[in-house]
N, C-alpha and C. Protein backbone atom coordinates (compact mmCIF):
# COMPACT_ATOMS: atom_id res chain seq x y z
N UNK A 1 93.47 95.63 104.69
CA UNK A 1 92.80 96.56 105.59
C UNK A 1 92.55 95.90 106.93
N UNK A 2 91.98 94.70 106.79
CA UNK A 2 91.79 94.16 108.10
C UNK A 2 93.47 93.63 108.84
N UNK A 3 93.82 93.39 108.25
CA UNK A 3 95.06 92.90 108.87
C UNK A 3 95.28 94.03 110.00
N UNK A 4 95.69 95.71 108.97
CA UNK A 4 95.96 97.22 109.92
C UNK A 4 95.42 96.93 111.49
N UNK A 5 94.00 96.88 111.15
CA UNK A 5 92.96 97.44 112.03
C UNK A 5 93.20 96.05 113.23
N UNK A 6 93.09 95.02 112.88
CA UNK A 6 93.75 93.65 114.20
C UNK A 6 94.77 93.98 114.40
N UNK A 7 95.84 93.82 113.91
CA UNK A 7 97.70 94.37 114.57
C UNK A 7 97.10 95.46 115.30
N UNK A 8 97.48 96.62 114.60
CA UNK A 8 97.24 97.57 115.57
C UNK A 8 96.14 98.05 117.07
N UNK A 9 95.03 97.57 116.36
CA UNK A 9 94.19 96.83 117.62
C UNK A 9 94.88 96.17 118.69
N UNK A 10 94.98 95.06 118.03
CA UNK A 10 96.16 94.49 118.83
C UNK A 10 97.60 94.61 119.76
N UNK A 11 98.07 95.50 119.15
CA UNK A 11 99.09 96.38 119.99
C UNK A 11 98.35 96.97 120.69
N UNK A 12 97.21 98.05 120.86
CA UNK A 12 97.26 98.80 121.53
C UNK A 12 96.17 97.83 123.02
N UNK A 13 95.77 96.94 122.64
CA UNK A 13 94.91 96.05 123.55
C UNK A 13 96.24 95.77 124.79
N UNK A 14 97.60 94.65 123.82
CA UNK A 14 98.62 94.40 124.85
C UNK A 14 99.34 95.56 125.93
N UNK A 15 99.38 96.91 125.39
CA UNK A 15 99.58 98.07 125.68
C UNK A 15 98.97 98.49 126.93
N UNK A 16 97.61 98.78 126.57
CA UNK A 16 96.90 98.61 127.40
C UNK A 16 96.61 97.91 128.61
N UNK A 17 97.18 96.59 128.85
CA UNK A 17 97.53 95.91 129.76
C UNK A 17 98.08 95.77 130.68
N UNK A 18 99.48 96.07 129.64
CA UNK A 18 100.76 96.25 130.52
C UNK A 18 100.86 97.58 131.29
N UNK A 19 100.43 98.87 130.48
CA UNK A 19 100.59 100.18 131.46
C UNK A 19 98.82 100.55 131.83
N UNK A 20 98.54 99.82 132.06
CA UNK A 20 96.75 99.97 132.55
C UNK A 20 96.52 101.33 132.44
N UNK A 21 96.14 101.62 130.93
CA UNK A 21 95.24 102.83 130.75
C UNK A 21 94.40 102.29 129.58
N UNK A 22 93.73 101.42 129.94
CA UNK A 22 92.41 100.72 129.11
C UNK A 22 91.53 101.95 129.24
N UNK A 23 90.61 102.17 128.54
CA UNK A 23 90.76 101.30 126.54
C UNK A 23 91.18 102.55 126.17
N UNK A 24 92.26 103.82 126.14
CA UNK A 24 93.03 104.77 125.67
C UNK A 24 93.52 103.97 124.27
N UNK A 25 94.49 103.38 124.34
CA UNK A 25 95.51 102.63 123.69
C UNK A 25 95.08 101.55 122.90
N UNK A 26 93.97 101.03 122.89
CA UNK A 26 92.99 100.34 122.22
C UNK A 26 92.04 101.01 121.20
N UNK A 27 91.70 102.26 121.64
CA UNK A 27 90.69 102.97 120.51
C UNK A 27 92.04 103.77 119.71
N UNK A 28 92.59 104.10 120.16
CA UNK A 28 94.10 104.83 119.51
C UNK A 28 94.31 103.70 118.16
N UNK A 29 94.74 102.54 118.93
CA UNK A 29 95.26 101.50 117.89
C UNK A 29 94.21 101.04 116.51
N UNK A 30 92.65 101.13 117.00
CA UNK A 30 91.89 100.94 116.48
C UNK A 30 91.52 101.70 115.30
N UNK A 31 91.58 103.08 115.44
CA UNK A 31 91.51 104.35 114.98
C UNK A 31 92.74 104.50 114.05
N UNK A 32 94.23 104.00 114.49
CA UNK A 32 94.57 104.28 113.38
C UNK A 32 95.22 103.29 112.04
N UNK A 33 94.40 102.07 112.82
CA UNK A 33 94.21 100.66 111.76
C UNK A 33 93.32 101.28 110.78
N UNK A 34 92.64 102.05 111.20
CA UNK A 34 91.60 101.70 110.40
C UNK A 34 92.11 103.04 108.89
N UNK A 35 92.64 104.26 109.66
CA UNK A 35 93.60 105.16 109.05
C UNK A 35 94.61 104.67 107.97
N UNK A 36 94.99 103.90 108.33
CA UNK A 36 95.96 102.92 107.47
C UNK A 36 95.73 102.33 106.31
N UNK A 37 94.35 101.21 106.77
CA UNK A 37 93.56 100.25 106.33
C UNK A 37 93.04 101.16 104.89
N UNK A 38 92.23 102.29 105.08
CA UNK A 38 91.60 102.80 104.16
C UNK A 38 92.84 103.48 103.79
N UNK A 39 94.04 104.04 104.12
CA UNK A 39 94.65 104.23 102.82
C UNK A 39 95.32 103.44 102.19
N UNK A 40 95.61 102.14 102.54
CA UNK A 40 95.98 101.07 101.50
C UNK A 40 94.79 100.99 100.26
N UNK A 41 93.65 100.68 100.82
CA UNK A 41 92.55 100.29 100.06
C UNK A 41 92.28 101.22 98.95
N UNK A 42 92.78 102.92 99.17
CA UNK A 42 92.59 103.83 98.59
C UNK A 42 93.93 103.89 97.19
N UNK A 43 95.41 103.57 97.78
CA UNK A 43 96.37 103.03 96.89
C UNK A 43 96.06 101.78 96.13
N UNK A 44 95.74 101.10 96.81
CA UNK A 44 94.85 99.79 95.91
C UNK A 44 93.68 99.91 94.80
N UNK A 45 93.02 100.99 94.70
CA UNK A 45 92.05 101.45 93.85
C UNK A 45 92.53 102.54 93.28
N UNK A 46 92.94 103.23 93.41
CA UNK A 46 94.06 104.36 92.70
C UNK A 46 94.97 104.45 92.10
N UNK A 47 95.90 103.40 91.90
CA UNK A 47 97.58 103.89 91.91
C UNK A 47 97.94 104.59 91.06
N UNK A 48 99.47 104.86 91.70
CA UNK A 48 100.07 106.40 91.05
C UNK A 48 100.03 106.21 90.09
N UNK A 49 100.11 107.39 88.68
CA UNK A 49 99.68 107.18 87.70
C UNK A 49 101.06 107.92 86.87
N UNK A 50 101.97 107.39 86.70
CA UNK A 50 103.32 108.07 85.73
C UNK A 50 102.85 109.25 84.70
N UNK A 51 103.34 110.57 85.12
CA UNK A 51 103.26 111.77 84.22
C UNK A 51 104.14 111.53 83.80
N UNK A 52 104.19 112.42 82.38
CA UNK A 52 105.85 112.16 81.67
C UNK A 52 106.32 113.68 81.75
């Protein structure tokens, strides 16, 4: 989960830089680390469960 939410953070921080529309591209990236993050965590506590 944390990994999501830094990378993508992260992209959208360098992003942000380069085409100067701070902090757009930073809460974007942030927002959807974190989107990510909790659905790993949610496959991680769940997994699929084989019907026959």
């Amino acid at each position: 989960m944390a990994g999501a939410v830094i990378g993508l953070g992260l992209l959208g921080y360098l992003l942000d830089r380069k085409l100067e529309t701070a902090p757009a591209l930073l809460l974007a990236g942030l927002m959807l680390g974190l989107v990510v993050g909790f659905y790993d965590l949610w496959r991680a506590m769940f997994p699929p469960q084989d019907r026959p």
